[in-house]
Structures are given as C-alpha cells and as structure tokens.
N, C-alpha and C. Protein backbone atom coordinates (compact mmCIF):
# COMPACT_ATOMS: atom_id res chain seq x y z
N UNK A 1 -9.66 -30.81 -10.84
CA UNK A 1 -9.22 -31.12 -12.19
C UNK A 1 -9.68 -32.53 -12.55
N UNK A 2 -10.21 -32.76 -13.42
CA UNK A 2 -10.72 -33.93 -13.99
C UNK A 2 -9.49 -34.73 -14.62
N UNK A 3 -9.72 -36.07 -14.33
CA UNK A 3 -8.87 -36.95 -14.83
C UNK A 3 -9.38 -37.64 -16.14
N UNK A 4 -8.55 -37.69 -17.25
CA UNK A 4 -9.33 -38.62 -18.47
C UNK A 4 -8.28 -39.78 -18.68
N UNK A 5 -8.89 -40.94 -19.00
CA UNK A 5 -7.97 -41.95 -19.50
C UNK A 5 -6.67 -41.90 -20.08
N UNK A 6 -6.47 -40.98 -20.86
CA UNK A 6 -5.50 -40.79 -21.82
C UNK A 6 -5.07 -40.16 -21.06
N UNK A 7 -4.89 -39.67 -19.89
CA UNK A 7 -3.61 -38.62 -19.46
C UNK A 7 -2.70 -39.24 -18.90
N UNK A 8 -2.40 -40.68 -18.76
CA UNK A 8 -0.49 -41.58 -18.53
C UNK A 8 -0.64 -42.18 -19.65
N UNK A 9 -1.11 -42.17 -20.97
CA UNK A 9 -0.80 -43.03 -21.80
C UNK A 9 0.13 -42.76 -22.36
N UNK A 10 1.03 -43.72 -23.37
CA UNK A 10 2.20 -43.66 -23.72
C UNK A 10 1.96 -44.20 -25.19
N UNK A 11 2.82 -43.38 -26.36
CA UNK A 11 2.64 -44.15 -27.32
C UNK A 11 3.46 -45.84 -27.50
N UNK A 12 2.67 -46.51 -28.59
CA UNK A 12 3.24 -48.14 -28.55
C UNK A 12 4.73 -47.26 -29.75
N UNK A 13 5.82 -47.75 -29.19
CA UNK A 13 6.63 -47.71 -30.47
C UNK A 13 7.76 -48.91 -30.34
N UNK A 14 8.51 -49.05 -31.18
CA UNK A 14 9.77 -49.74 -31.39
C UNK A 14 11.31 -49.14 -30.74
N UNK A 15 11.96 -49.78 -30.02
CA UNK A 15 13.03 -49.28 -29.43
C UNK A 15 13.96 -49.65 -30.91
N UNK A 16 14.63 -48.53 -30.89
CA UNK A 16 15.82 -48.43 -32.04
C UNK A 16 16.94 -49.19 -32.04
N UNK A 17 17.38 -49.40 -30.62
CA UNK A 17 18.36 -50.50 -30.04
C UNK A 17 18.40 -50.64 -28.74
N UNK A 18 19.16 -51.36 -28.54
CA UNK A 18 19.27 -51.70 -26.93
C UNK A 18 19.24 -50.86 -26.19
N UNK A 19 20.25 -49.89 -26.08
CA UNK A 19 20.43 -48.44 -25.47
C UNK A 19 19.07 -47.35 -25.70
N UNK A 20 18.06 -47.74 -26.50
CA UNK A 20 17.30 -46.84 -26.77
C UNK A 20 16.12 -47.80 -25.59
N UNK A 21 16.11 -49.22 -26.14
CA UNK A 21 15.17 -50.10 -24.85
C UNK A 21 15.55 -49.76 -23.34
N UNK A 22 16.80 -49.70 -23.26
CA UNK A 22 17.21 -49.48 -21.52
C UNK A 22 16.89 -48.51 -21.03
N UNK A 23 17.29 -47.22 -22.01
CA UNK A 23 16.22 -46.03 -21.34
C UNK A 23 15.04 -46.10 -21.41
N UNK A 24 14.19 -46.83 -21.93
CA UNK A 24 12.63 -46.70 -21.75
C UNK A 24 12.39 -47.41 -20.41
N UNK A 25 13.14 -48.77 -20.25
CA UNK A 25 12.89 -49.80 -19.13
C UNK A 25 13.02 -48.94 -17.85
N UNK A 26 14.52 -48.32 -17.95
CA UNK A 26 14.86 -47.70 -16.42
C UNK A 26 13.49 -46.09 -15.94
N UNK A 27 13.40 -45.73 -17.13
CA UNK A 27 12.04 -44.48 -17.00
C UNK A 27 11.01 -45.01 -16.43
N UNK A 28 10.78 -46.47 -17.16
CA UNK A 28 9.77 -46.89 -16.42
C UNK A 28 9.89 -48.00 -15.22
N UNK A 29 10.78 -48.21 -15.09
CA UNK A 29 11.42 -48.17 -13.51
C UNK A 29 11.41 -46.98 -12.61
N UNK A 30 11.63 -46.43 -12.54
CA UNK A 30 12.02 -44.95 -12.02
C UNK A 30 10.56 -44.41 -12.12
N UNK A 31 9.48 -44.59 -12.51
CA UNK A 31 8.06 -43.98 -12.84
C UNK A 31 7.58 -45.14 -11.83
N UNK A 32 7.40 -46.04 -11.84
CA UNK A 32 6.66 -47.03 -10.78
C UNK A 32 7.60 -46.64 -9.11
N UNK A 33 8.66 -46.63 -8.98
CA UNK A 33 9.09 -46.15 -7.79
C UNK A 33 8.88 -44.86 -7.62
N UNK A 34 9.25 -44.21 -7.53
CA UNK A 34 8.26 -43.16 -7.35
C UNK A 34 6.77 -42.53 -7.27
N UNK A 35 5.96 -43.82 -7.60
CA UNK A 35 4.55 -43.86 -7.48
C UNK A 35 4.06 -44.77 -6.18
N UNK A 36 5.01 -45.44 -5.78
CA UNK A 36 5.26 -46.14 -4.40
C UNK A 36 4.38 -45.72 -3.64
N UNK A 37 4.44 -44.38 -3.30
CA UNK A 37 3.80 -43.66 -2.10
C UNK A 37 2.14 -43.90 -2.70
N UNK A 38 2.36 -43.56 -3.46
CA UNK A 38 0.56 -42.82 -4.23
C UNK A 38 -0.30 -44.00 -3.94
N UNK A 39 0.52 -45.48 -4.65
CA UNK A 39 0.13 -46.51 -4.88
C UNK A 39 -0.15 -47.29 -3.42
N UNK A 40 0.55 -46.79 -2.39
CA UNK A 40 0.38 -47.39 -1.13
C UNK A 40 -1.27 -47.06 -0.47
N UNK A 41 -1.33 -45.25 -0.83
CA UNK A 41 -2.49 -44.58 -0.13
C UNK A 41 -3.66 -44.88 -1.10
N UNK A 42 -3.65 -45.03 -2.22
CA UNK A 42 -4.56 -45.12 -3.47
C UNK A 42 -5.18 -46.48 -2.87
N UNK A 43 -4.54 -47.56 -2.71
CA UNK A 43 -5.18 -48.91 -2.81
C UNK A 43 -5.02 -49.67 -1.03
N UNK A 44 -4.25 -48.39 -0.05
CA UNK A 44 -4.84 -48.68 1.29
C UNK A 44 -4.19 -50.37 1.71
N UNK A 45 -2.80 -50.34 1.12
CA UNK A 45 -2.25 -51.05 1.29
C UNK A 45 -1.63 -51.12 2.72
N UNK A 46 -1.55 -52.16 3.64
CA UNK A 46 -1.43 -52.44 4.53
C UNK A 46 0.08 -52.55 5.10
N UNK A 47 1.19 -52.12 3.98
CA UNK A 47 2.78 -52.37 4.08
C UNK A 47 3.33 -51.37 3.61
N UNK A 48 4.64 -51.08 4.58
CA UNK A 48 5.45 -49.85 4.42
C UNK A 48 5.51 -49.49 2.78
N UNK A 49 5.89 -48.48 2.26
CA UNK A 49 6.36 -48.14 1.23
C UNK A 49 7.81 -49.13 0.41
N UNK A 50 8.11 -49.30 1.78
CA UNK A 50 9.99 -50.12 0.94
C UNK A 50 9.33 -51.65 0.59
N UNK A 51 8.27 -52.13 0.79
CA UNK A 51 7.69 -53.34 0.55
C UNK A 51 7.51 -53.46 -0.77
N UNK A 52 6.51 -52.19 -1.16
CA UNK A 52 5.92 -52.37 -2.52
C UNK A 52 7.10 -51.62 -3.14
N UNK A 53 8.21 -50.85 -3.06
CA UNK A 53 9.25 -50.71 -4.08
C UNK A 53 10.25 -52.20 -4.25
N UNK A 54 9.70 -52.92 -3.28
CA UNK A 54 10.91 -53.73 -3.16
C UNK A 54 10.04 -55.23 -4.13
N UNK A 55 8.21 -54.88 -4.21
CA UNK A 55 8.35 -55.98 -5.12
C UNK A 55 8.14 -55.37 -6.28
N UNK A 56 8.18 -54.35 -6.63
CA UNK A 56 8.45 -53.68 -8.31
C UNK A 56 9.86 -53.87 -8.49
N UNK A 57 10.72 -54.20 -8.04
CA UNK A 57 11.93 -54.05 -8.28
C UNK A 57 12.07 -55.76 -8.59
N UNK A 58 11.40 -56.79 -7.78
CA UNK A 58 11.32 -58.03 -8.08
C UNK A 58 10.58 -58.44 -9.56
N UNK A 59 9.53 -57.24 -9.61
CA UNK A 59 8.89 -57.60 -10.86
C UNK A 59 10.04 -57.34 -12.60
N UNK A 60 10.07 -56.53 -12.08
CA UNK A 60 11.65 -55.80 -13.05
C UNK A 60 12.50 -57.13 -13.57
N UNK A 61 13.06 -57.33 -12.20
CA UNK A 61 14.36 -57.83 -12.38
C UNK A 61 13.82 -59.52 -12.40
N UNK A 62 12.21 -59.94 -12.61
CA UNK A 62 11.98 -60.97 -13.39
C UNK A 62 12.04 -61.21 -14.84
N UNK A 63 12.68 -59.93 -15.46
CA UNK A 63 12.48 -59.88 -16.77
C UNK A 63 13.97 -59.32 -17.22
N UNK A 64 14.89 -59.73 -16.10
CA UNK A 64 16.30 -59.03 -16.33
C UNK A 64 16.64 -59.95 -17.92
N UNK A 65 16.71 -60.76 -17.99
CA UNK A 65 17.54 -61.60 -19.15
C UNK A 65 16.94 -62.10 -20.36
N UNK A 66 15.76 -61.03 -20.07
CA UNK A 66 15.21 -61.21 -21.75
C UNK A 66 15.89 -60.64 -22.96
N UNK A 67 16.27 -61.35 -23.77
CA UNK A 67 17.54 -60.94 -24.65
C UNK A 67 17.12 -60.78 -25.85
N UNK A 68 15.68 -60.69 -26.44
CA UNK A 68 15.35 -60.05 -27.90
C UNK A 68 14.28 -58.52 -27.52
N UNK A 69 14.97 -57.75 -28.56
CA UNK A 69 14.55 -56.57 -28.19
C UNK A 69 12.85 -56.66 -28.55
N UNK A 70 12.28 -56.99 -29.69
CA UNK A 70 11.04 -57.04 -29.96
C UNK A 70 10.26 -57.59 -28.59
N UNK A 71 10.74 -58.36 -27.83
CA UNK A 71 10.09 -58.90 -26.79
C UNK A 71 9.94 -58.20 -25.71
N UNK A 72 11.52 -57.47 -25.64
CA UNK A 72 11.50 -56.21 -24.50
C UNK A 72 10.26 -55.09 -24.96
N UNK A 73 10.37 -54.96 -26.57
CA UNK A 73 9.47 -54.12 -26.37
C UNK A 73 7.77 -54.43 -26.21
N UNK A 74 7.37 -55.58 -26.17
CA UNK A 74 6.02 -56.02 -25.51
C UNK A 74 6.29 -56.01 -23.73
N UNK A 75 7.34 -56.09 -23.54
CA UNK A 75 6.96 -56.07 -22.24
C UNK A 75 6.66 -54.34 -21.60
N UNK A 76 7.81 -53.58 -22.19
CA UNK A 76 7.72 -52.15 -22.29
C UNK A 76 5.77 -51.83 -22.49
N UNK A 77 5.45 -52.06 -23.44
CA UNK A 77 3.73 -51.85 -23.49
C UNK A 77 2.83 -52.60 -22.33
N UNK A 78 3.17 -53.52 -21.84
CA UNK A 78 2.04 -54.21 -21.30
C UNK A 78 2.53 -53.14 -20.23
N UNK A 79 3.61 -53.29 -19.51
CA UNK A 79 4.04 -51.93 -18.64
C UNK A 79 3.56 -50.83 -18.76
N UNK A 80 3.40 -49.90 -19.74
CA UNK A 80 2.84 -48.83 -20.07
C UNK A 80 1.24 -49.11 -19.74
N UNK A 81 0.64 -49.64 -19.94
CA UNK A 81 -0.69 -49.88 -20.32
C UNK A 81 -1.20 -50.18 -18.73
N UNK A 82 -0.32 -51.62 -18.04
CA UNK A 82 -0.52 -51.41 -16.07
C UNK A 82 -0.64 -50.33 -15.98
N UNK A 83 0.55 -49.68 -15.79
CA UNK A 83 0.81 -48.17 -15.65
C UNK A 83 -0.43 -46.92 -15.55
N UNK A 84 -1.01 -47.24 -16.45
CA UNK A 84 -1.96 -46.52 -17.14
C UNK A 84 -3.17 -46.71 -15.72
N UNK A 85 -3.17 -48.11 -15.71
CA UNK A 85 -4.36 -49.03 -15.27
C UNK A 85 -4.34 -48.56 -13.92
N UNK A 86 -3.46 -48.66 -13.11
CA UNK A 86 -3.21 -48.50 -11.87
C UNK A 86 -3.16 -46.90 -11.29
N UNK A 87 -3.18 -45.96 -12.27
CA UNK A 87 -3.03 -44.82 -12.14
C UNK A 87 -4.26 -44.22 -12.12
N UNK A 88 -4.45 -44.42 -13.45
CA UNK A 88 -6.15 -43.24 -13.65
C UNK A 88 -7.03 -44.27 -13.13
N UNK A 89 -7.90 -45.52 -13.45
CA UNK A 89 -8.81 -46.16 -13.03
C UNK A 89 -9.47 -45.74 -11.81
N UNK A 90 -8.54 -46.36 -10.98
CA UNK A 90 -8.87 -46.14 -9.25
C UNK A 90 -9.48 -44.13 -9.21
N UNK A 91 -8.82 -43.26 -9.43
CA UNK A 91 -8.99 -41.95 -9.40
C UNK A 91 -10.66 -41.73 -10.00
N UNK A 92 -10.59 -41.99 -10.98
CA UNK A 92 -11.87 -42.29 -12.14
C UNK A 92 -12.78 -42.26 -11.09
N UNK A 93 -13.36 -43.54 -10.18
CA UNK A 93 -14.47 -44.11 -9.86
C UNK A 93 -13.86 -44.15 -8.90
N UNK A 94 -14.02 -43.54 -7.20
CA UNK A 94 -14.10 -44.08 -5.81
C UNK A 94 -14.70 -45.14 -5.14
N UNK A 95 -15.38 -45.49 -5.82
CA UNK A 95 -16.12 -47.22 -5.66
C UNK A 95 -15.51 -47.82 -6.35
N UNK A 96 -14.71 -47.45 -7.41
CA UNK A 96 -14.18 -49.32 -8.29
C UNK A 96 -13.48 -49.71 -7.36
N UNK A 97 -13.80 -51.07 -7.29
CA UNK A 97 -13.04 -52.31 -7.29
C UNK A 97 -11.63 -52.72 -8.38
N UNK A 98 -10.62 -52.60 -7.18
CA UNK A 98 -9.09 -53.11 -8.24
C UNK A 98 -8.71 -53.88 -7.38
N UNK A 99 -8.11 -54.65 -7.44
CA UNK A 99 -7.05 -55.79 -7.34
C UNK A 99 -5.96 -54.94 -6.25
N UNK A 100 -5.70 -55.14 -5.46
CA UNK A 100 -4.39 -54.09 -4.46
C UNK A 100 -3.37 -55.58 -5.34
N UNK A 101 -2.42 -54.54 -5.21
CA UNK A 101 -0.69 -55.29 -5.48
C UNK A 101 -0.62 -56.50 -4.63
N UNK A 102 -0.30 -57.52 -5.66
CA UNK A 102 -0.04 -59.05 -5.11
C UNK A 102 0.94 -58.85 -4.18
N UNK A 103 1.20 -58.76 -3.55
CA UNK A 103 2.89 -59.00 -2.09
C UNK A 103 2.67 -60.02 -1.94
C-alpha cells in the first residue's frame, strides 16, 4: 500500500473552548504514545520504549501552563504537522535522512 503525504494530516481549526482544546491535546497525547513502538523501530533508536514515552510526556507537560487558547491552538498545529513529519516522511524514502528524537 502506498503511503501519500496527506494520509496523518489533520485539518488547522480553532478549539471552541477549553474543553474542546483538552480533547484535541490529550488525542494528541494518546496518538504520540502509542506510536512509541513504531517510532523506536522507524528511527532505530537505541532506548527502551518507556524512554521515548517518557520524553513525549516531558515534551507535553512543557507546555502544561499555557493559558491562552489561541496559543494552545498553534501549538495543537505545529503538533499535528511533527506528527505528520515523523510519520509518513521516513516511510516515503528508506534513505532519507531525519533527525532520531532528541533524548
């Protein structure tokens, strides 16, 4: 099955309120842990699985106390868009060159 760019993309939108931002944040919490595994064998990372959940969870909770929603929702996109990056790219091309996860 062929992979195309657009198949993790996400549309850009506006969270309606807080409660509408928290469920996008925790989905996409819950979407990066669970990619843990993939992301370990994909980029031949050299550390258990609980390593790299444990610094997505640091990356997260660097952004715990951002308190305007417009801002949450740029961070929500640049997220989406990694997301994107880290997923299809590598699959795409068996020779590209990516960046493995800072630890």
């Amino acid at each position: 099955m062929a992979i195309t760019p657009t198949q993790f993309a996400r549309v850009t939108r506006q969270s309606a309120n807080w409660g509408d931002a928290k469920g996008r944040v925790l989905a996409a919490y819950r979407e990066w842990i669970r990619a843990a595994p993939e992301i370990q064998t994909m980029y031949s990372v050299p550390f258990p699985v609980s390593t790299i959940r444990t610094r997505i969870r640091q990356e997260f909770e660097r952004h715990r106390y951002v308190n305007k929603l417009p801002v949450v929702d740029v961070l929500i996109m640049q997220n989406n868009a990694e997301y994107q990056v880290r997923s299809v790219q590598h699959r795409m091309s068996s020779g590209a060159y990516l960046r493995a996860i800072e630890l």
